[in-house]
C-alpha atoms as a PDB file:
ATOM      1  CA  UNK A   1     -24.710 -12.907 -18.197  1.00  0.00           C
ATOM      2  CA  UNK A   2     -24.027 -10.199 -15.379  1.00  0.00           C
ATOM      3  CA  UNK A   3     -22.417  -7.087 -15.851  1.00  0.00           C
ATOM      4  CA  UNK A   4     -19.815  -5.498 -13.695  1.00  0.00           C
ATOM      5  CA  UNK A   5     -20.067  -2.328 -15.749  1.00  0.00           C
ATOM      6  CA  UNK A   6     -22.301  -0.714 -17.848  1.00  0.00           C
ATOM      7  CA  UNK A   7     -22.247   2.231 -20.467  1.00  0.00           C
ATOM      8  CA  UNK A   8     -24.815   2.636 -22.821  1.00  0.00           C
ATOM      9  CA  UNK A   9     -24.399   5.525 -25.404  1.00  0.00           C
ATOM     10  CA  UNK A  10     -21.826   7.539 -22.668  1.00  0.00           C
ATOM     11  CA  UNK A  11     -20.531  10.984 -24.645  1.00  0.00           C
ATOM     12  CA  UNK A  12     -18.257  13.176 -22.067  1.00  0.00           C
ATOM     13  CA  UNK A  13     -16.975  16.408 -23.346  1.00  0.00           C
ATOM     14  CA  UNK A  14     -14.757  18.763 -21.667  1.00  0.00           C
ATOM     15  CA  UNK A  15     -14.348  22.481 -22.888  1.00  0.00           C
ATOM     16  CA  UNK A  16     -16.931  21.753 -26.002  1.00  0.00           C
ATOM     17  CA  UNK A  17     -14.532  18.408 -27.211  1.00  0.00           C
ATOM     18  CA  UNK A  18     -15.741  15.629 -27.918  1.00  0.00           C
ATOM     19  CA  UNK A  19     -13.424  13.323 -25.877  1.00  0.00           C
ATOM     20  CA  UNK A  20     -15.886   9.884 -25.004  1.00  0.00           C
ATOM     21  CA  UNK A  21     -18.580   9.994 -28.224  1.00  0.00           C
ATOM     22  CA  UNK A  22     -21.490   7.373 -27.569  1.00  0.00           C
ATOM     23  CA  UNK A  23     -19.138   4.835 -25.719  1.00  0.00           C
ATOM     24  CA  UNK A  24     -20.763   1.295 -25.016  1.00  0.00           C
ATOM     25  CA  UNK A  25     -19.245  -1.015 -23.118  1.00  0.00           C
ATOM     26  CA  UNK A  26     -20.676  -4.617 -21.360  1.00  0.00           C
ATOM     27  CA  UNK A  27     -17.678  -5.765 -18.376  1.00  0.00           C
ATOM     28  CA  UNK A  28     -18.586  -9.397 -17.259  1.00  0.00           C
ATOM     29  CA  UNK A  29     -18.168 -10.215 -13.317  1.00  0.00           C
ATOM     30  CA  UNK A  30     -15.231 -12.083 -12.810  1.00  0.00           C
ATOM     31  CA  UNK A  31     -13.488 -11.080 -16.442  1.00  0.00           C
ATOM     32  CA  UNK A  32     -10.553  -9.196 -17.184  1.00  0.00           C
ATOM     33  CA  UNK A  33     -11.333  -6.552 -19.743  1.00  0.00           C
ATOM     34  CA  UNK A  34      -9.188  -4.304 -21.470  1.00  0.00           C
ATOM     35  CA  UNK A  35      -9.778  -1.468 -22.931  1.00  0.00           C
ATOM     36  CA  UNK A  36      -6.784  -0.465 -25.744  1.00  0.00           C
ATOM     37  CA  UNK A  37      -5.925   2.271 -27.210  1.00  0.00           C
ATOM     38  CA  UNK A  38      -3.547   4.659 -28.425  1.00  0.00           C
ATOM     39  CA  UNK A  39      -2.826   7.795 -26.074  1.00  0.00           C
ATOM     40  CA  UNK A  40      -5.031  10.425 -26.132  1.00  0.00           C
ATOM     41  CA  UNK A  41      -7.785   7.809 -27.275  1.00  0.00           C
ATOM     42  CA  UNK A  42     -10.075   8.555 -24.229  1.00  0.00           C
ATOM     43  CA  UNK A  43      -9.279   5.018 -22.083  1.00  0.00           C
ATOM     44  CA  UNK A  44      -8.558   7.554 -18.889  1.00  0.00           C
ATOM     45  CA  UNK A  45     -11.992   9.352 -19.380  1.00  0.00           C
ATOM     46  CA  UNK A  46     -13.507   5.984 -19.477  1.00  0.00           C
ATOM     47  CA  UNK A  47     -11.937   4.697 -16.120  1.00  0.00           C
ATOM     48  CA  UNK A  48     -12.872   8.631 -14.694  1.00  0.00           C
ATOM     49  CA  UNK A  49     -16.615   7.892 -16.193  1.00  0.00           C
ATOM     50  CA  UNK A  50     -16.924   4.787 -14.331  1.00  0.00           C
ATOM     51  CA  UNK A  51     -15.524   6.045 -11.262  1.00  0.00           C
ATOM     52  CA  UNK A  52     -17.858   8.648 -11.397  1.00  0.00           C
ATOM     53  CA  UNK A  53     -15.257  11.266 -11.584  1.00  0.00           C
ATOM     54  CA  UNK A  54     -16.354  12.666 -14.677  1.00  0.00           C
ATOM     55  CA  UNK A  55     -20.423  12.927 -15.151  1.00  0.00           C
ATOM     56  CA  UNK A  56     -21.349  12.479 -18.548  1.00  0.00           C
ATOM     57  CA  UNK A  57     -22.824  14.491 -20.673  1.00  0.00           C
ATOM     58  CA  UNK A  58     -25.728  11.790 -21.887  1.00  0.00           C
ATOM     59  CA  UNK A  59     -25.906   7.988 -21.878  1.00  0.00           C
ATOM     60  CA  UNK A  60     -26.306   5.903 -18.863  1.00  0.00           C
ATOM     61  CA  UNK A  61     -23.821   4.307 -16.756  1.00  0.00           C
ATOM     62  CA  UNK A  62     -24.298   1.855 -13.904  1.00  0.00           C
ATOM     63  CA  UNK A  63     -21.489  -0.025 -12.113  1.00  0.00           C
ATOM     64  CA  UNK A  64     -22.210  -2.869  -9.232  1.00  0.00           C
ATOM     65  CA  UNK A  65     -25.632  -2.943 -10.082  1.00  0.00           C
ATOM     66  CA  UNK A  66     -25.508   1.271  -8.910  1.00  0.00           C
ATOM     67  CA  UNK A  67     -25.542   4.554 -11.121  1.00  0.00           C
ATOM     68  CA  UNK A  68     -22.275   6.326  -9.996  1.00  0.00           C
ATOM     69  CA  UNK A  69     -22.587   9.615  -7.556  1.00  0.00           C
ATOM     70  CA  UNK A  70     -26.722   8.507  -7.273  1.00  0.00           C
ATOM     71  CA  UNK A  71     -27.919   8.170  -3.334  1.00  0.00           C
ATOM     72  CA  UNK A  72     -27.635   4.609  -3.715  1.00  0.00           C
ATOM     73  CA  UNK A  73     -23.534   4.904  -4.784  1.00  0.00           C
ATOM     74  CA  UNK A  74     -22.969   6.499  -1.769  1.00  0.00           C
ATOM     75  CA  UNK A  75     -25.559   4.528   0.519  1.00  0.00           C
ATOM     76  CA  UNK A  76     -24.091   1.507   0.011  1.00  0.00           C
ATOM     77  CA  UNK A  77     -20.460   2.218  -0.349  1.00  0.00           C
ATOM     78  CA  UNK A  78     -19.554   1.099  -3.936  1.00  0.00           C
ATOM     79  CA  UNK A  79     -16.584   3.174  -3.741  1.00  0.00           C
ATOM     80  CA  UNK A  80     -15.469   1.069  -0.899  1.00  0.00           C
ATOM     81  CA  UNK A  81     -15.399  -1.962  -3.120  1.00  0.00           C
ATOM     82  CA  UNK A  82     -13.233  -0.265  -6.294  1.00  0.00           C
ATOM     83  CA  UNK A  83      -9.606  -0.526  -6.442  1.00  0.00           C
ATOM     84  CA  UNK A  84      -8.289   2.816  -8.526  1.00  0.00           C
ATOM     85  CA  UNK A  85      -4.663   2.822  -9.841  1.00  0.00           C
ATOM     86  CA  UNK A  86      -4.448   5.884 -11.851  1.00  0.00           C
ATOM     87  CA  UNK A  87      -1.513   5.776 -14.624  1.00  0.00           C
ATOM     88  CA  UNK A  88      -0.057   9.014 -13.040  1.00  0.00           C
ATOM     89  CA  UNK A  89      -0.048   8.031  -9.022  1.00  0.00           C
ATOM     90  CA  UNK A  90       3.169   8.186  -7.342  1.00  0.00           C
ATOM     91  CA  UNK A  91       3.412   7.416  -3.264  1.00  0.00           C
ATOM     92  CA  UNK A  92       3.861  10.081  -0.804  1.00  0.00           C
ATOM     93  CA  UNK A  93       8.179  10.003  -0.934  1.00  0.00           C
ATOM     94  CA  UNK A  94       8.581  11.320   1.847  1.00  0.00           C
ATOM     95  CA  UNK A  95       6.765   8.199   3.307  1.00  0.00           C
ATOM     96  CA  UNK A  96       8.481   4.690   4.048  1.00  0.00           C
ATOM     97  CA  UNK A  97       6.767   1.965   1.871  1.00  0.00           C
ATOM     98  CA  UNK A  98       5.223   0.532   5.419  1.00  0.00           C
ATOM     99  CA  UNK A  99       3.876   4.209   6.122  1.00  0.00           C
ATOM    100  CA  UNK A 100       2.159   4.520   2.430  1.00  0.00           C
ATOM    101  CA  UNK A 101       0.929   1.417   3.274  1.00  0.00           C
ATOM    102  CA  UNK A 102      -0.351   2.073   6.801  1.00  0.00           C
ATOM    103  CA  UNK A 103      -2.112   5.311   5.639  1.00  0.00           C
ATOM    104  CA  UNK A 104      -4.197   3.652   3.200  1.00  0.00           C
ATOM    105  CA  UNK A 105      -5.208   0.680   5.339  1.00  0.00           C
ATOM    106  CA  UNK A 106      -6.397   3.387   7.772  1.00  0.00           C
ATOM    107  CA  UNK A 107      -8.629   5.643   5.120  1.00  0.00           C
ATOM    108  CA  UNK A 108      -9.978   1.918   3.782  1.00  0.00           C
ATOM    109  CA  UNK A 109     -11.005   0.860   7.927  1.00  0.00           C
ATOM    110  CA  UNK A 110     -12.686   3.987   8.687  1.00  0.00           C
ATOM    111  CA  UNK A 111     -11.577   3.554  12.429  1.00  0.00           C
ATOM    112  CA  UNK A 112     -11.383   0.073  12.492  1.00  0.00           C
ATOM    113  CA  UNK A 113      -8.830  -1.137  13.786  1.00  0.00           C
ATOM    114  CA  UNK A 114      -8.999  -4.915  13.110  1.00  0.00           C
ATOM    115  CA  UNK A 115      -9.835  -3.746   9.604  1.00  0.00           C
ATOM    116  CA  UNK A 116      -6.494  -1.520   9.489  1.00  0.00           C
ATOM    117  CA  UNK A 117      -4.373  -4.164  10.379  1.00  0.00           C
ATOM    118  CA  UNK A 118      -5.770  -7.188   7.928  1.00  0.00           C
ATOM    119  CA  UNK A 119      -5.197  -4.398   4.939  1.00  0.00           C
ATOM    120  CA  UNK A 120      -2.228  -3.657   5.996  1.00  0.00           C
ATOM    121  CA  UNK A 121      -0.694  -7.120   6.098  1.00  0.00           C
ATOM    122  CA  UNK A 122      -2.777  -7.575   3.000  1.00  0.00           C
ATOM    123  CA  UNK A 123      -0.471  -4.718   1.431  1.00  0.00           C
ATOM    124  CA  UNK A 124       2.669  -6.022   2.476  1.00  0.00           C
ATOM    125  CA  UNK A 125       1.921  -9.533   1.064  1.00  0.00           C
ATOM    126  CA  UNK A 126       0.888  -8.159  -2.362  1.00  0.00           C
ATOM    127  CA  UNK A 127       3.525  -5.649  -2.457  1.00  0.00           C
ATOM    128  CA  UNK A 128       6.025  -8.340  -2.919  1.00  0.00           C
ATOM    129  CA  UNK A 129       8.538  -6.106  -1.780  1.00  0.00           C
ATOM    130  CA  UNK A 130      11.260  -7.066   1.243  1.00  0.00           C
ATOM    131  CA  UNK A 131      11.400  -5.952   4.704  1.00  0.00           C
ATOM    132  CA  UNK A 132      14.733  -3.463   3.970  1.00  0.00           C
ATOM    133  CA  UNK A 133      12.854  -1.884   0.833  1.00  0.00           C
ATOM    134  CA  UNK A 134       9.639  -1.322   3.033  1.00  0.00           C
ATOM    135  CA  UNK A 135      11.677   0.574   5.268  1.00  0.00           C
ATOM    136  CA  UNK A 136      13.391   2.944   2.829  1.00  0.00           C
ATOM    137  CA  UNK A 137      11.742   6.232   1.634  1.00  0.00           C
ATOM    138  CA  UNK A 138       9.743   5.468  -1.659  1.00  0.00           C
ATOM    139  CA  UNK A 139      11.321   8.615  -2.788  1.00  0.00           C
ATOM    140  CA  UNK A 140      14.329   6.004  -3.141  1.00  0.00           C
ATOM    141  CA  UNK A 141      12.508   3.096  -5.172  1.00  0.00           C
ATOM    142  CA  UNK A 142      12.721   2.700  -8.651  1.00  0.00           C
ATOM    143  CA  UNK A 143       9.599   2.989 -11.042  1.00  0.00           C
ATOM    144  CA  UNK A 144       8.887  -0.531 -10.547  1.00  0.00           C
ATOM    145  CA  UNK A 145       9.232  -0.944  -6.780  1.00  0.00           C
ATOM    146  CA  UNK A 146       6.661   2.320  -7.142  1.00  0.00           C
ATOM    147  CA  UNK A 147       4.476   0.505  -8.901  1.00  0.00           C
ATOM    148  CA  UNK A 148       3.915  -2.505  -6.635  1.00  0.00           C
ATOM    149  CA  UNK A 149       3.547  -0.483  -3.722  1.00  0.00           C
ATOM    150  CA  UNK A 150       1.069   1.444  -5.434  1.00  0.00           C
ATOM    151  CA  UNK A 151      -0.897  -1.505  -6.650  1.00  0.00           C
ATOM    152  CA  UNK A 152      -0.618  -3.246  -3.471  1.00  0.00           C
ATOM    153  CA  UNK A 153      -2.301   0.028  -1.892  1.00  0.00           C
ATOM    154  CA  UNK A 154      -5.114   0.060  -4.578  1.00  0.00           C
ATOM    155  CA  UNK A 155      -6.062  -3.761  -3.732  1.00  0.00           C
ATOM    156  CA  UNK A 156      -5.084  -4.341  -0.311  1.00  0.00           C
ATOM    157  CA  UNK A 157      -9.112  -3.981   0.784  1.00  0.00           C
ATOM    158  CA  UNK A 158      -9.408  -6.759  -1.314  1.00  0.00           C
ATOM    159  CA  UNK A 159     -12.715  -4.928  -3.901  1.00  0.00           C
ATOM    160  CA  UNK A 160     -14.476  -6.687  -6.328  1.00  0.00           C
ATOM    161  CA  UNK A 161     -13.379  -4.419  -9.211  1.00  0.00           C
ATOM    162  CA  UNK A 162     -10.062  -3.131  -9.904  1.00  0.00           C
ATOM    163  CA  UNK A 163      -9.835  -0.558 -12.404  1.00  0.00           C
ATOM    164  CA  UNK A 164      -5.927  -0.313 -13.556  1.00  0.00           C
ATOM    165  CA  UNK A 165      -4.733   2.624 -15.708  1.00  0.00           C
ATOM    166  CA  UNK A 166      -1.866   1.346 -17.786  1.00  0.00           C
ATOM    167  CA  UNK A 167      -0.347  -0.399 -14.529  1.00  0.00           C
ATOM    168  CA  UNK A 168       2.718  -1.637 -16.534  1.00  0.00           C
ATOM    169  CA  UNK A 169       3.555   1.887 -18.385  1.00  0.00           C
ATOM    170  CA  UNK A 170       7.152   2.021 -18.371  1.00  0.00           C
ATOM    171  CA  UNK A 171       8.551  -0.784 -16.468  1.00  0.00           C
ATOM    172  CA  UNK A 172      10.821  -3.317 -16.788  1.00  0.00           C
ATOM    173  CA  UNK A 173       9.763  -6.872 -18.287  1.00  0.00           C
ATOM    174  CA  UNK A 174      10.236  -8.707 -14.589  1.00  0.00           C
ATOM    175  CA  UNK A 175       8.219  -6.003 -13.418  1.00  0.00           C
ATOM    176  CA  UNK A 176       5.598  -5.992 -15.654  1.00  0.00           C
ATOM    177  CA  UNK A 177       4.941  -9.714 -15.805  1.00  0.00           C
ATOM    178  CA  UNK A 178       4.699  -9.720 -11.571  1.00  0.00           C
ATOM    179  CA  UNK A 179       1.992  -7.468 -12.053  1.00  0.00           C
ATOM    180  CA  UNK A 180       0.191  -9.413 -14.800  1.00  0.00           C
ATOM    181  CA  UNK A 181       0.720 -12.454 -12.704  1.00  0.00           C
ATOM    182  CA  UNK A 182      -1.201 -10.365  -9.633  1.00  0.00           C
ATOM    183  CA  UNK A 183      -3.808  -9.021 -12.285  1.00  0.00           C
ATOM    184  CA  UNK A 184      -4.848 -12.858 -13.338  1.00  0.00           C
ATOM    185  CA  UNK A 185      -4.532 -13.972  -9.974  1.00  0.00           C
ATOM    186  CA  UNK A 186      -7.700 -11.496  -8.994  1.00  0.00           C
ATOM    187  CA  UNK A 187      -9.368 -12.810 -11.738  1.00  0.00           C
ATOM    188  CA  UNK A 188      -8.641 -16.498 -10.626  1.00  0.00           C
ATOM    189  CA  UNK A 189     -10.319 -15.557  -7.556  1.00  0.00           C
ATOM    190  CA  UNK A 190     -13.232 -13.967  -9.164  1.00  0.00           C
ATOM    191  CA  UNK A 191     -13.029 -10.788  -8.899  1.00  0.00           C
ATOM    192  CA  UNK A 192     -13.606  -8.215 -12.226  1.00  0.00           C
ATOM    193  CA  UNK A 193     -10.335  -6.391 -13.790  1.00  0.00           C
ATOM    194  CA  UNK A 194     -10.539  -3.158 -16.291  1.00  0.00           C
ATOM    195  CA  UNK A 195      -6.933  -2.736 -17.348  1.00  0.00           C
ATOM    196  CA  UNK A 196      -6.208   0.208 -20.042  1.00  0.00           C
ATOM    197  CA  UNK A 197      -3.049  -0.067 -21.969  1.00  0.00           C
ATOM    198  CA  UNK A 198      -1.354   1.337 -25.592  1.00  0.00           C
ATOM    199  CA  UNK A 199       0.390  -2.008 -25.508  1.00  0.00           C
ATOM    200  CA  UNK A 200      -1.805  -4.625 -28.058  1.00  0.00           C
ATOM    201  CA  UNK A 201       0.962  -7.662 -27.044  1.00  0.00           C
ATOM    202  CA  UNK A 202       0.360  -7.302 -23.308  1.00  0.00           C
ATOM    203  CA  UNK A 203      -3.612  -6.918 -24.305  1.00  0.00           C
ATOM    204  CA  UNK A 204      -3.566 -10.098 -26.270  1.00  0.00           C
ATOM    205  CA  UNK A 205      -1.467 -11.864 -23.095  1.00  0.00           C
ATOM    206  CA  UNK A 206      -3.666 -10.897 -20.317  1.00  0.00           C
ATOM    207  CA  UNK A 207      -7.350 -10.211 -21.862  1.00  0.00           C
ATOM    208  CA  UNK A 208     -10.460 -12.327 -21.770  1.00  0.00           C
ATOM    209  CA  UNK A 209     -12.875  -9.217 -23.357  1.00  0.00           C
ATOM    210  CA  UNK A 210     -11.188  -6.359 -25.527  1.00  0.00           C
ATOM    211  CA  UNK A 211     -12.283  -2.648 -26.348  1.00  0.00           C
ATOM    212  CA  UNK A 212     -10.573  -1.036 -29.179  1.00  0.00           C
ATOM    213  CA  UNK A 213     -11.111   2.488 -28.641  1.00  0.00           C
ATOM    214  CA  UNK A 214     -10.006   5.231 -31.266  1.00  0.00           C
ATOM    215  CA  UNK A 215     -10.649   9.076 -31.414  1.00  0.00           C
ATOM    216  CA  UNK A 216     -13.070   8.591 -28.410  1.00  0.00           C
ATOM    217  CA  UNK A 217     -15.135   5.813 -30.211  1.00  0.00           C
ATOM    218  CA  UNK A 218     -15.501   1.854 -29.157  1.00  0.00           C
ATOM    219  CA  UNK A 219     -14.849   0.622 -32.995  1.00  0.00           C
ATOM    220  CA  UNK A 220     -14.814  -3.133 -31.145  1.00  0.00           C
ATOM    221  CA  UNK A 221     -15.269  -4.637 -28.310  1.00  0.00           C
ATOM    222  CA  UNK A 222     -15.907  -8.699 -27.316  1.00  0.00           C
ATOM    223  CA  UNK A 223     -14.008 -11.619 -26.845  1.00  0.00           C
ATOM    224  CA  UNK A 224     -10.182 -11.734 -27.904  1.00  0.00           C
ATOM    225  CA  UNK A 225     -11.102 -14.598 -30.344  1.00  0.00           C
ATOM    226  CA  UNK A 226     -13.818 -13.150 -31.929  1.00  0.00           C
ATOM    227  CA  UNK A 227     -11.554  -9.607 -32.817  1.00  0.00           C
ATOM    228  CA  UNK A 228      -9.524 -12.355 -34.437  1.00  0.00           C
ATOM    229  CA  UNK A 229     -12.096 -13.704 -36.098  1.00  0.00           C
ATOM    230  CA  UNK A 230     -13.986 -10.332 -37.675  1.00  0.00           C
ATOM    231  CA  UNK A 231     -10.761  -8.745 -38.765  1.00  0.00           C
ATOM    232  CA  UNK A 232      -9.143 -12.065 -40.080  1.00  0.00           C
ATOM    233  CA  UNK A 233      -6.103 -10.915 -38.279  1.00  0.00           C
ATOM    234  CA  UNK A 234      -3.290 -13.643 -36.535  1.00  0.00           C
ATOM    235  CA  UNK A 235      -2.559 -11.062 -33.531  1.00  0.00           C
ATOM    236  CA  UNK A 236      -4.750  -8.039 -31.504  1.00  0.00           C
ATOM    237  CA  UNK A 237      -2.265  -5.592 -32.896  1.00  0.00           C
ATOM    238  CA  UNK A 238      -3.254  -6.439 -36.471  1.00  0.00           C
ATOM    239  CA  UNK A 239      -6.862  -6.547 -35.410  1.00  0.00           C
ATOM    240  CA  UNK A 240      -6.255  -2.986 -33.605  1.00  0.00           C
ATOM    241  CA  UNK A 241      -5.232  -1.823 -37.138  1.00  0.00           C
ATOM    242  CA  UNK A 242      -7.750  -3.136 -39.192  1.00  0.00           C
ATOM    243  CA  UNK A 243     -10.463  -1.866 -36.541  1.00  0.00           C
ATOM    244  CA  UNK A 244      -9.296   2.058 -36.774  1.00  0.00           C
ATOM    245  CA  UNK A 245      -8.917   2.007 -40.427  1.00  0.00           C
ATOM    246  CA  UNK A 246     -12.454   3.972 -41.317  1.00  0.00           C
ATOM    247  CA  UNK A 247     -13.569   1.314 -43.962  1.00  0.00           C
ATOM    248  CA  UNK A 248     -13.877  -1.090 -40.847  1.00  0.00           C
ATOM    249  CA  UNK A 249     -15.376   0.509 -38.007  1.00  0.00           C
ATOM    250  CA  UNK A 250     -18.258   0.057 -36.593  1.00  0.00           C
ATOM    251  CA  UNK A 251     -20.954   2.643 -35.991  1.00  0.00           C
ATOM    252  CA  UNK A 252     -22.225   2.863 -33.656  1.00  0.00           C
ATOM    253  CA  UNK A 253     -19.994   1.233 -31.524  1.00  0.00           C
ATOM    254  CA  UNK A 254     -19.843  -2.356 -31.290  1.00  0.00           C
ATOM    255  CA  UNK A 255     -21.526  -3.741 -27.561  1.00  0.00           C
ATOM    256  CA  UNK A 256     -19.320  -6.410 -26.042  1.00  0.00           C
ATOM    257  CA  UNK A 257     -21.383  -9.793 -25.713  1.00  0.00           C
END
């Protein structure tokens, strides 16, 4: 089996704390992997890690076949083929949605102008959103409108990983099952998903691997049925339990297979 991601033995501290301690993680191509966990849990530093946002303090991490921030990372682009939502992003409201949209087409072309124009059709398409809402101010959209636009902007260069920070935080239940319709349909098309979320219902709806984190620590990760399985538990929320209780974790940390 390929690997999207890797992260063997990854421990990231900021200001002396311990916030990642000897993370491993295994993403197959083509899956959609989440990684769950309370807030607070270190799912953020992860996605930061990976992006190679934060350098770790040991382990080894290597995404698209390339070590992030290495000659090679920036040689050949990788960033270029990411997709980034971060949890907190918000568009530029002061900004139609069809200028947030333009804007990023143009940083993702680099000049090119054929290139600007297929991402920013792409945008509009995945955005879902109508003609008159394009045209307002996103200052005036509601959290959900937001969030489309701002997922449409992290895909519309189509990449072959997309790396979601708890994309459905706070919104609405038509809201968030649009975007875990888009979500599955990248994965349908073969393309590799990390999604984090707090939420163990919407990880047992969407997920093909699973990462319980806790405390900075990967206490499980594999497939959905085999968390099942080890902690003899009818949902992921009652595996999630059994998994941070200290009589069951795993140390050190479980690699996904």
């Amino acid at each position: 089996m390929r690997y999207a991601i890797t992260l063997q033995d990854v421990v990231k501290k900021i200001k002396d704390k311990v916030i990642l301690d000897r993370i491993n993680l295994r993403v197959p191509n083509g899956s959609l992997y989440v990684i769950a966990g309370p807030n607070g849990s270190g799912k953020t530093t992860t996605i930061r890690v990976i992006l190679g946002l934060y350098t770790p303090n040991s382990g080894r991490v290597e995404v698209l076949g390339t070590r992030p921030r290495s000659q090679r990372w920036r040689w050949q682009s990788v960033l270029q083929r990411i997709g980034y939502l971060p949890e907190d992003a918000s568009p530029y409201e002061r900004l139609t949605g069809y200028e947030n949209l333009l804007f990023y087409a143009k940083l993702y072309a680099m000049g090119d102008e054929s290139k600007t124009r297929e991402y920013f059709e792409r945008g509009v398409e995945l955005s879902g959103l109508s003609h008159e809402e394009l045209r307002m101010k996103t200052g005036e959209y509601s959290k959900g409108m937001k969030r489309r636009l701002l997922l449409a902007m992290s895909l519309m260069h189509d990449p072959d990983l997309a790396l979601l920070d708890e994309p459905t935080s706070g919104l609405d239940v038509f809201s968030s099952y649009r975007i875990r319709e888009w979500i599955r349909n990248l994965v349908r098309r073969g393309k590799t998903v990390v999604v984090t979320t707090h939420n163990m219902l919407e990880a047992e709806t969407i997920a093909d691997h699973i990462a319980f984190i806790v405390n900075g620590r990967v206490v499980f990760s594999g497939r959905v049925d085999e968390a099942l399985e080890r902690y003899r538990a009818s949902s992921l929320e009652e595996a999630f339990i059994k998994a941070s209780s200290p009589s069951h974790q795993d140390s050190p940390s479980t690699m996904a297979s």
